[in-house]
C-alpha atoms as a PDB file:
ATOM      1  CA  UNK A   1       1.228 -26.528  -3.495  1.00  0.00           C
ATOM      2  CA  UNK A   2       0.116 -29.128  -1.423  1.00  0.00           C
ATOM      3  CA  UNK A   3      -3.624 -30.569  -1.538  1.00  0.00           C
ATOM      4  CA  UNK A   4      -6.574 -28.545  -0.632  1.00  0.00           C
ATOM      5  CA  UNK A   5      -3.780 -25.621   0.032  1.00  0.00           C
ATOM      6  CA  UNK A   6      -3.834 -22.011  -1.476  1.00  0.00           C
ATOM      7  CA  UNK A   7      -1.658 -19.494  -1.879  1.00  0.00           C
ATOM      8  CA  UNK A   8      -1.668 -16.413   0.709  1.00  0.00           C
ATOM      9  CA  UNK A   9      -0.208 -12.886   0.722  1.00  0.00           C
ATOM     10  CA  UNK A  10       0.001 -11.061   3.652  1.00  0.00           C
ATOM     11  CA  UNK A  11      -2.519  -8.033   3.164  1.00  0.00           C
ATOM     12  CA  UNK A  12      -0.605  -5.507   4.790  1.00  0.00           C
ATOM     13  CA  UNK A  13       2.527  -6.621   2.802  1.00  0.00           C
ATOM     14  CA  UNK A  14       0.001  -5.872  -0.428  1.00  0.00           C
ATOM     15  CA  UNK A  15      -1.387  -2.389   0.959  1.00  0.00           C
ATOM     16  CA  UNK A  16       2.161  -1.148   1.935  1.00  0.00           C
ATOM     17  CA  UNK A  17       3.866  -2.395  -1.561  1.00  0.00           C
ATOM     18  CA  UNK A  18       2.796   0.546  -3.470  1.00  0.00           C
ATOM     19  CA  UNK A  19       3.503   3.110  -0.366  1.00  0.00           C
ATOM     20  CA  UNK A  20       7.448   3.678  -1.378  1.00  0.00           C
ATOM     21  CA  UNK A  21       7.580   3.932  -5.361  1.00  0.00           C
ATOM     22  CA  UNK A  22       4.573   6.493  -4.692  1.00  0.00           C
ATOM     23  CA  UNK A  23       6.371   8.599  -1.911  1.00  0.00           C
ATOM     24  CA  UNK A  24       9.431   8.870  -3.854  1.00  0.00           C
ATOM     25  CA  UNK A  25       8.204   9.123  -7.424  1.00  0.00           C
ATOM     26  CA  UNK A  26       6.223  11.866  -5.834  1.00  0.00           C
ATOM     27  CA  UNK A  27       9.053  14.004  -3.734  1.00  0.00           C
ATOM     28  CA  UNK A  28      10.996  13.531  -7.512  1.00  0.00           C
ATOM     29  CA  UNK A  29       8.019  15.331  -9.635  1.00  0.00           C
ATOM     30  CA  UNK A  30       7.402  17.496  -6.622  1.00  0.00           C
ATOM     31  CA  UNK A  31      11.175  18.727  -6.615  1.00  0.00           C
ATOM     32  CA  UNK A  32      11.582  19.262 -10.526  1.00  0.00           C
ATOM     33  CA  UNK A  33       7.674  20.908 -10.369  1.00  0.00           C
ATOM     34  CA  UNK A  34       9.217  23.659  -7.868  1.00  0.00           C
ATOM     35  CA  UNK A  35      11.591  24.314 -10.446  1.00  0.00           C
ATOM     36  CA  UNK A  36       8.779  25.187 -13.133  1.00  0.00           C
ATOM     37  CA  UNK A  37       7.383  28.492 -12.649  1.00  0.00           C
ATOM     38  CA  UNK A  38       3.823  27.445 -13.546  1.00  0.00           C
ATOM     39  CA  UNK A  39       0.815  29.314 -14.417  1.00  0.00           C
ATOM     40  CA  UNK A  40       0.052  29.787 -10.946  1.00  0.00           C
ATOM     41  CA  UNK A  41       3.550  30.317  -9.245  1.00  0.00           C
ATOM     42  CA  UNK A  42       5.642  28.497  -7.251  1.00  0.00           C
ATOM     43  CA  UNK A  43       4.488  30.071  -4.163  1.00  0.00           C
ATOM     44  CA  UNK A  44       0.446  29.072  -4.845  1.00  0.00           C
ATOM     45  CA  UNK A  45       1.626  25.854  -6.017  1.00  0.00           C
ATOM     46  CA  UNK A  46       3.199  24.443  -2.999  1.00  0.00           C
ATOM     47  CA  UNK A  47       0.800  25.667  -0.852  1.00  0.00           C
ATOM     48  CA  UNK A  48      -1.745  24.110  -2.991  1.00  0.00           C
ATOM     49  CA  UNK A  49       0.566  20.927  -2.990  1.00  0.00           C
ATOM     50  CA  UNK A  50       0.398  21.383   0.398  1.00  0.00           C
ATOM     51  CA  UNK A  51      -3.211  20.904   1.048  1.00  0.00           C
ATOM     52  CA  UNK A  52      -3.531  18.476  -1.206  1.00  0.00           C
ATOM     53  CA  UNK A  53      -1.258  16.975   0.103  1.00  0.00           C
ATOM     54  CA  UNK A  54      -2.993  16.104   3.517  1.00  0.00           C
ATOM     55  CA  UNK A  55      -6.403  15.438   1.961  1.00  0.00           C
ATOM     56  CA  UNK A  56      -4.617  12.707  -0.324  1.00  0.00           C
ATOM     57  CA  UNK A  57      -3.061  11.421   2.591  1.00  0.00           C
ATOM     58  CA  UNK A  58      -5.825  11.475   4.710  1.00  0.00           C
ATOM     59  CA  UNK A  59      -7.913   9.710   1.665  1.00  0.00           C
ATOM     60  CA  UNK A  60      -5.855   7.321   1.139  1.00  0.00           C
ATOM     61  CA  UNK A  61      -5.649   6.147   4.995  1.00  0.00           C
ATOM     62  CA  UNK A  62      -9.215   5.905   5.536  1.00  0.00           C
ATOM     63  CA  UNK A  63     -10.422   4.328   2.560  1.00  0.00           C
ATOM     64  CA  UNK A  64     -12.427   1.589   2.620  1.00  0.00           C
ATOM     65  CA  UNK A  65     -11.925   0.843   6.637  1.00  0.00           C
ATOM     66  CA  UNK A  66     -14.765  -0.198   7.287  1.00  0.00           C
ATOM     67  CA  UNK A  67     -14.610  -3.184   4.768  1.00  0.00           C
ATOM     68  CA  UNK A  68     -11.306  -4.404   5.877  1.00  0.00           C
ATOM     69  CA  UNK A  69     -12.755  -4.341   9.450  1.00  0.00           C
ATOM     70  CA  UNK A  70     -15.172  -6.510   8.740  1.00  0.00           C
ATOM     71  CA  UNK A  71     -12.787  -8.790   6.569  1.00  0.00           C
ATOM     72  CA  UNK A  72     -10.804  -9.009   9.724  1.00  0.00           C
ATOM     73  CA  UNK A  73     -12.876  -9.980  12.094  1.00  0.00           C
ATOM     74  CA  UNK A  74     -14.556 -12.794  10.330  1.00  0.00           C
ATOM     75  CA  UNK A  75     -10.638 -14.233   9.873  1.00  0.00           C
ATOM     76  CA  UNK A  76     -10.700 -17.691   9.718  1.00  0.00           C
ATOM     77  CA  UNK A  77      -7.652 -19.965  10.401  1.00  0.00           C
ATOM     78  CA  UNK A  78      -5.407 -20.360   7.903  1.00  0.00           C
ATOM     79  CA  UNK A  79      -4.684 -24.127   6.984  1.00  0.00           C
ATOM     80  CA  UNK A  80      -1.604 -26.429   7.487  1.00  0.00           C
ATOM     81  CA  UNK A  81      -1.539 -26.795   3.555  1.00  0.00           C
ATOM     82  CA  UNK A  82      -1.597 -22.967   2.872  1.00  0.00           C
ATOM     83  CA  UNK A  83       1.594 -21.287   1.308  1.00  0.00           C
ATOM     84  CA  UNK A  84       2.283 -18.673   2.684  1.00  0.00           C
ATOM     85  CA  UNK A  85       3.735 -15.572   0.155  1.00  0.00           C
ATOM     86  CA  UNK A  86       6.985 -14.485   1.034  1.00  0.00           C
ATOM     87  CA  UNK A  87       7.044 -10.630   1.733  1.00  0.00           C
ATOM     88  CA  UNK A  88       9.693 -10.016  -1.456  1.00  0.00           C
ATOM     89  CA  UNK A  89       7.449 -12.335  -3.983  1.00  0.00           C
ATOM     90  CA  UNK A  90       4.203  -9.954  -2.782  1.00  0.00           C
ATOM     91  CA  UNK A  91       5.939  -6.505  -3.122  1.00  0.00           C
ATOM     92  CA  UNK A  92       7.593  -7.959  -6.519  1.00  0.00           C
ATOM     93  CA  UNK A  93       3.946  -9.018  -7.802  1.00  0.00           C
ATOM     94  CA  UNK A  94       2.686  -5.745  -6.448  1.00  0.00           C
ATOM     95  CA  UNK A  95       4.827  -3.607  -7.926  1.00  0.00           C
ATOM     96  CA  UNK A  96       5.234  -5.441 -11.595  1.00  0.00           C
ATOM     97  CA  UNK A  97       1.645  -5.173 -11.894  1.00  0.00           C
ATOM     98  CA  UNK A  98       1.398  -1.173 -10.879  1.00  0.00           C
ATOM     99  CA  UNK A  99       4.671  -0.021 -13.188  1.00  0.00           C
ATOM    100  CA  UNK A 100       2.751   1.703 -15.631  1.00  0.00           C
ATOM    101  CA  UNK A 101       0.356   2.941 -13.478  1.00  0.00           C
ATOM    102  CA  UNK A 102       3.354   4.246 -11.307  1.00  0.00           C
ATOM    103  CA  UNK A 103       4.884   5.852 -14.991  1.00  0.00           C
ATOM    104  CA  UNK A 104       1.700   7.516 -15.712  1.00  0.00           C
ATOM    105  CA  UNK A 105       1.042   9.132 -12.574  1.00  0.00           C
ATOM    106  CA  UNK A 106       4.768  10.293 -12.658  1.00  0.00           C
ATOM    107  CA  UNK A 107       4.071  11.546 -15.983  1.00  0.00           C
ATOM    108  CA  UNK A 108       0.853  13.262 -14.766  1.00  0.00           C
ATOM    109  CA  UNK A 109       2.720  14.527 -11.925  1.00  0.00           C
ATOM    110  CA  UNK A 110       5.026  16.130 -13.933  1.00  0.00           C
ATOM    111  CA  UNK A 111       3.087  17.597 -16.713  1.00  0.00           C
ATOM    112  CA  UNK A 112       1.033  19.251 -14.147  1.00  0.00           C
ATOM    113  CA  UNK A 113       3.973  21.138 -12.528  1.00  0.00           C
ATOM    114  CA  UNK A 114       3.364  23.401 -15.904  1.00  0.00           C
ATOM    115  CA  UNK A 115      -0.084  24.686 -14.624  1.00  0.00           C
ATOM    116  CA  UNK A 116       0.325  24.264 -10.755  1.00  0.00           C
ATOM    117  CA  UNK A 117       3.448  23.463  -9.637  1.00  0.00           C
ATOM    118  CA  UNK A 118       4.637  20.801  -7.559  1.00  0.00           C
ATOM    119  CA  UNK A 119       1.182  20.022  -6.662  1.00  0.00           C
ATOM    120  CA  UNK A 120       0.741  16.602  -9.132  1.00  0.00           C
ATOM    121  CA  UNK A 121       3.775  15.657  -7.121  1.00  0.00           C
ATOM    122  CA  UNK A 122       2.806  16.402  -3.227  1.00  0.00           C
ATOM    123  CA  UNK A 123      -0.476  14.147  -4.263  1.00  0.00           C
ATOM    124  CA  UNK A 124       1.571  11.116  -5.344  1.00  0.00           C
ATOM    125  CA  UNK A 125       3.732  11.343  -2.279  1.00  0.00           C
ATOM    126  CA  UNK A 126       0.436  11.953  -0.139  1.00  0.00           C
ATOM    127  CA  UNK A 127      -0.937   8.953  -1.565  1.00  0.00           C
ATOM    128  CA  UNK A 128       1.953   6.723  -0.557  1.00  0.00           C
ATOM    129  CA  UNK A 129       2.107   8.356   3.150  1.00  0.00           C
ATOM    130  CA  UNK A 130      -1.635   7.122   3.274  1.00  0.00           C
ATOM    131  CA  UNK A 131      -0.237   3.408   2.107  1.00  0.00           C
ATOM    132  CA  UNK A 132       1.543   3.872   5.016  1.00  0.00           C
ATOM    133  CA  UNK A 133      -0.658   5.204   7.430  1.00  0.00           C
ATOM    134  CA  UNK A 134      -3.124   2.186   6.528  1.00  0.00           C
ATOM    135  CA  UNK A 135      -0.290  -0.260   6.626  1.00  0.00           C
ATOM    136  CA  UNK A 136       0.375   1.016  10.040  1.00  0.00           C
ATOM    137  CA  UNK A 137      -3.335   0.306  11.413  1.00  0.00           C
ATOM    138  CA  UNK A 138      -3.278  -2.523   9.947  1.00  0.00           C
ATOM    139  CA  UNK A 139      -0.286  -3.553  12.027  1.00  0.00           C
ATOM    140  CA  UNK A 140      -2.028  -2.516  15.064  1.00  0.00           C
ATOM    141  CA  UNK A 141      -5.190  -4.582  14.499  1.00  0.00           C
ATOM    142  CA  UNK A 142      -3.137  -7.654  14.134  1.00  0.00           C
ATOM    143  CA  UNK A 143      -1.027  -6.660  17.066  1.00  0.00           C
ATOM    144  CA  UNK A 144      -4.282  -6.216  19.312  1.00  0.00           C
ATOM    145  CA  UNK A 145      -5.240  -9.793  17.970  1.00  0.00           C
ATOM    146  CA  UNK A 146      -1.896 -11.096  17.967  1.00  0.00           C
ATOM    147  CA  UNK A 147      -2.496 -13.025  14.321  1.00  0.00           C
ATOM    148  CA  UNK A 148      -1.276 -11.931  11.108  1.00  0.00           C
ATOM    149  CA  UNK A 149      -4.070 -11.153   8.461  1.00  0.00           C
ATOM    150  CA  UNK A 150      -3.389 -13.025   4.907  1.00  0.00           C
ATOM    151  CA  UNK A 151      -5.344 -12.825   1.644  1.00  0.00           C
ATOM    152  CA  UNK A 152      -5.452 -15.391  -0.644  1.00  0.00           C
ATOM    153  CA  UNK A 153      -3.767 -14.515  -4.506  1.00  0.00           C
ATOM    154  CA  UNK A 154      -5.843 -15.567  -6.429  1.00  0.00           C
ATOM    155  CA  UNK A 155      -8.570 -13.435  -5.155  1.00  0.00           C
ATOM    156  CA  UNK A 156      -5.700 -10.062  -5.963  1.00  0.00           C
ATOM    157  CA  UNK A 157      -6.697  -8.635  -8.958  1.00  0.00           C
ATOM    158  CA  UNK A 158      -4.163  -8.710 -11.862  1.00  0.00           C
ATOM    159  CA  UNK A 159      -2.092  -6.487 -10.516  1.00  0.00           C
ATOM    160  CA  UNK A 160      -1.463  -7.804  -7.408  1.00  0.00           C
ATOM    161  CA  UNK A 161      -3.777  -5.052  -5.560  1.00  0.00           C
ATOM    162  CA  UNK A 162      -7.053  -4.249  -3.712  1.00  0.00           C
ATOM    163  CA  UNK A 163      -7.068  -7.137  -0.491  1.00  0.00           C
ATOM    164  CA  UNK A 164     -10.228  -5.609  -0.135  1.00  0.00           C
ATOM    165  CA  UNK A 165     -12.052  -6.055  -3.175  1.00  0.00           C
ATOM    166  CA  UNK A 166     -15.186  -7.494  -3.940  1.00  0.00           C
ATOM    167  CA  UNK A 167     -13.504 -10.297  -5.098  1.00  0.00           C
ATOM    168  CA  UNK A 168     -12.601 -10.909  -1.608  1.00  0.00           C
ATOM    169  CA  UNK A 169     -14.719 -13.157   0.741  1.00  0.00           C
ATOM    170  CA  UNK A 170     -12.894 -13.100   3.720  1.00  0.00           C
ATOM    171  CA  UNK A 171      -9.314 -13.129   5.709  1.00  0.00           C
ATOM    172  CA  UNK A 172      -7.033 -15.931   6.253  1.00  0.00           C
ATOM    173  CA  UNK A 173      -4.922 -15.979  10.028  1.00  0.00           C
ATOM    174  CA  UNK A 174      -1.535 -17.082  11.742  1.00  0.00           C
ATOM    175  CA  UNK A 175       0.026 -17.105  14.614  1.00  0.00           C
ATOM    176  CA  UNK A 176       2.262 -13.343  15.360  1.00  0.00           C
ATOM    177  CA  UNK A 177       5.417 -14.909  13.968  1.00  0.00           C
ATOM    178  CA  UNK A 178       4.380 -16.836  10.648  1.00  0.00           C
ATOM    179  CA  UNK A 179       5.761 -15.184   7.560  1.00  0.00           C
ATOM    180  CA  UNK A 180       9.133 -13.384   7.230  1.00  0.00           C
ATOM    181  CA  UNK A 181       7.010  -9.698   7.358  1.00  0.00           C
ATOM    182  CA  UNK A 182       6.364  -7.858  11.111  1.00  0.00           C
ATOM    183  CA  UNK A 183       2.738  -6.595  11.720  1.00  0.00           C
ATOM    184  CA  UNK A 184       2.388  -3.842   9.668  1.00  0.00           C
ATOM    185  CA  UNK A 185       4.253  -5.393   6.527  1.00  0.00           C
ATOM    186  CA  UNK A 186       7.572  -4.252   7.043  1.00  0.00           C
ATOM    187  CA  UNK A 187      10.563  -6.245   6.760  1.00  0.00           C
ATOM    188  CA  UNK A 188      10.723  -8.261  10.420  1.00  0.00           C
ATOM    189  CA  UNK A 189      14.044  -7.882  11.922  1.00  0.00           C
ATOM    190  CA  UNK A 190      16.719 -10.624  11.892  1.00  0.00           C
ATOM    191  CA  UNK A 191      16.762 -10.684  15.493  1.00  0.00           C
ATOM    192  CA  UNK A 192      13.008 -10.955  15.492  1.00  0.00           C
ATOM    193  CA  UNK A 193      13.379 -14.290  13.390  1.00  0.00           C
ATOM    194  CA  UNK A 194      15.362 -15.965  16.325  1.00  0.00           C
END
């Protein structure tokens, strides 16, 4: 790393990393719950699922806005000695530093299919629609300000996670088309790279 430079991860790329292992760990616990009779039946357990479901989801995408508002809009330039994280090496860390979190919760998930089924798993996928959802705003904000929002690693926790934590003092920004990751986190398009 060059002088005076630090390290920076795109903090949409770190909110949206956990958003697929959760979706699809949860439709997998949700689909072998529904086979579980439960001690509340199927019928009460999706349903339940159901709502939780959207409350998880809806949790999950409004959680802590208001800090990451204000994180973004005292963004400061990022410097011509920054490295910038590539989109794979922040999903990697992400996601190496969540696995047994992620087993847990599928092992939570499941377990609870015995009592109320397929609700543990409707929760895990709600939580990584809300990953999503927040991704998605996040996109838009840096769309409306047409710069990319970064976070610097070191100030991740150990895992990789939380671009809005206390350890967090503020946001780093580029220009729309630094990084190899569109607004929003995803994957930019090869065509967009041109």
């Amino acid at each position: 790393m060059a002088r005076g430079g630090q390290g920076l991860a795109r903090v949409a790329v770190v909110v949206r990393a956990g958003a697929a292992p959760l979706w699809w760990l949860g439709v997998f616990a949700a689909g072998i719950g529904v086979l579980v009779p439960g001690l509340t039946g199927r019928r009460i357990g999706v349903l339940a699922g159901a709502a939780l479901f959207i409350v998880t989801t809806a949790v999950v995408a409004y959680r802590r806005r208001r800090r990451y508002g204000a994180l973004m809009r005292g963004a400061a330039r990022a410097g011509k000695h920054d490295v910038l994280q590539d989109r794979a090496v922040t999903v990697r860390n992400w996601r190496r530093g969540h696995r047994w979190w992620l087993v847990l919760a599928f092992a939570v998930a499941l377990g609870s299919a015995f009592a109320v089924p397929a609700a543990g798993g409707m929760v895990l996928a709600g939580a990584g629609a809300g990953l999503w959802l927040k991704s998605a705003w996040i996109g838009r904000r840096e769309r409306a300000g047409d710069e990319l929002l970064w976070v610097r690693v070191d100030w991740l926790t150990a895992g990789a996670g939380r671009p809005a934590g206390k350890a967090v003092k503020a946001y780093r920004g580029t220009g729309i088309a630094a990084g190899d990751a569109a607004p929003g986190g995803a994957r930019r398009r090869a065509d967009a790279l041109v």
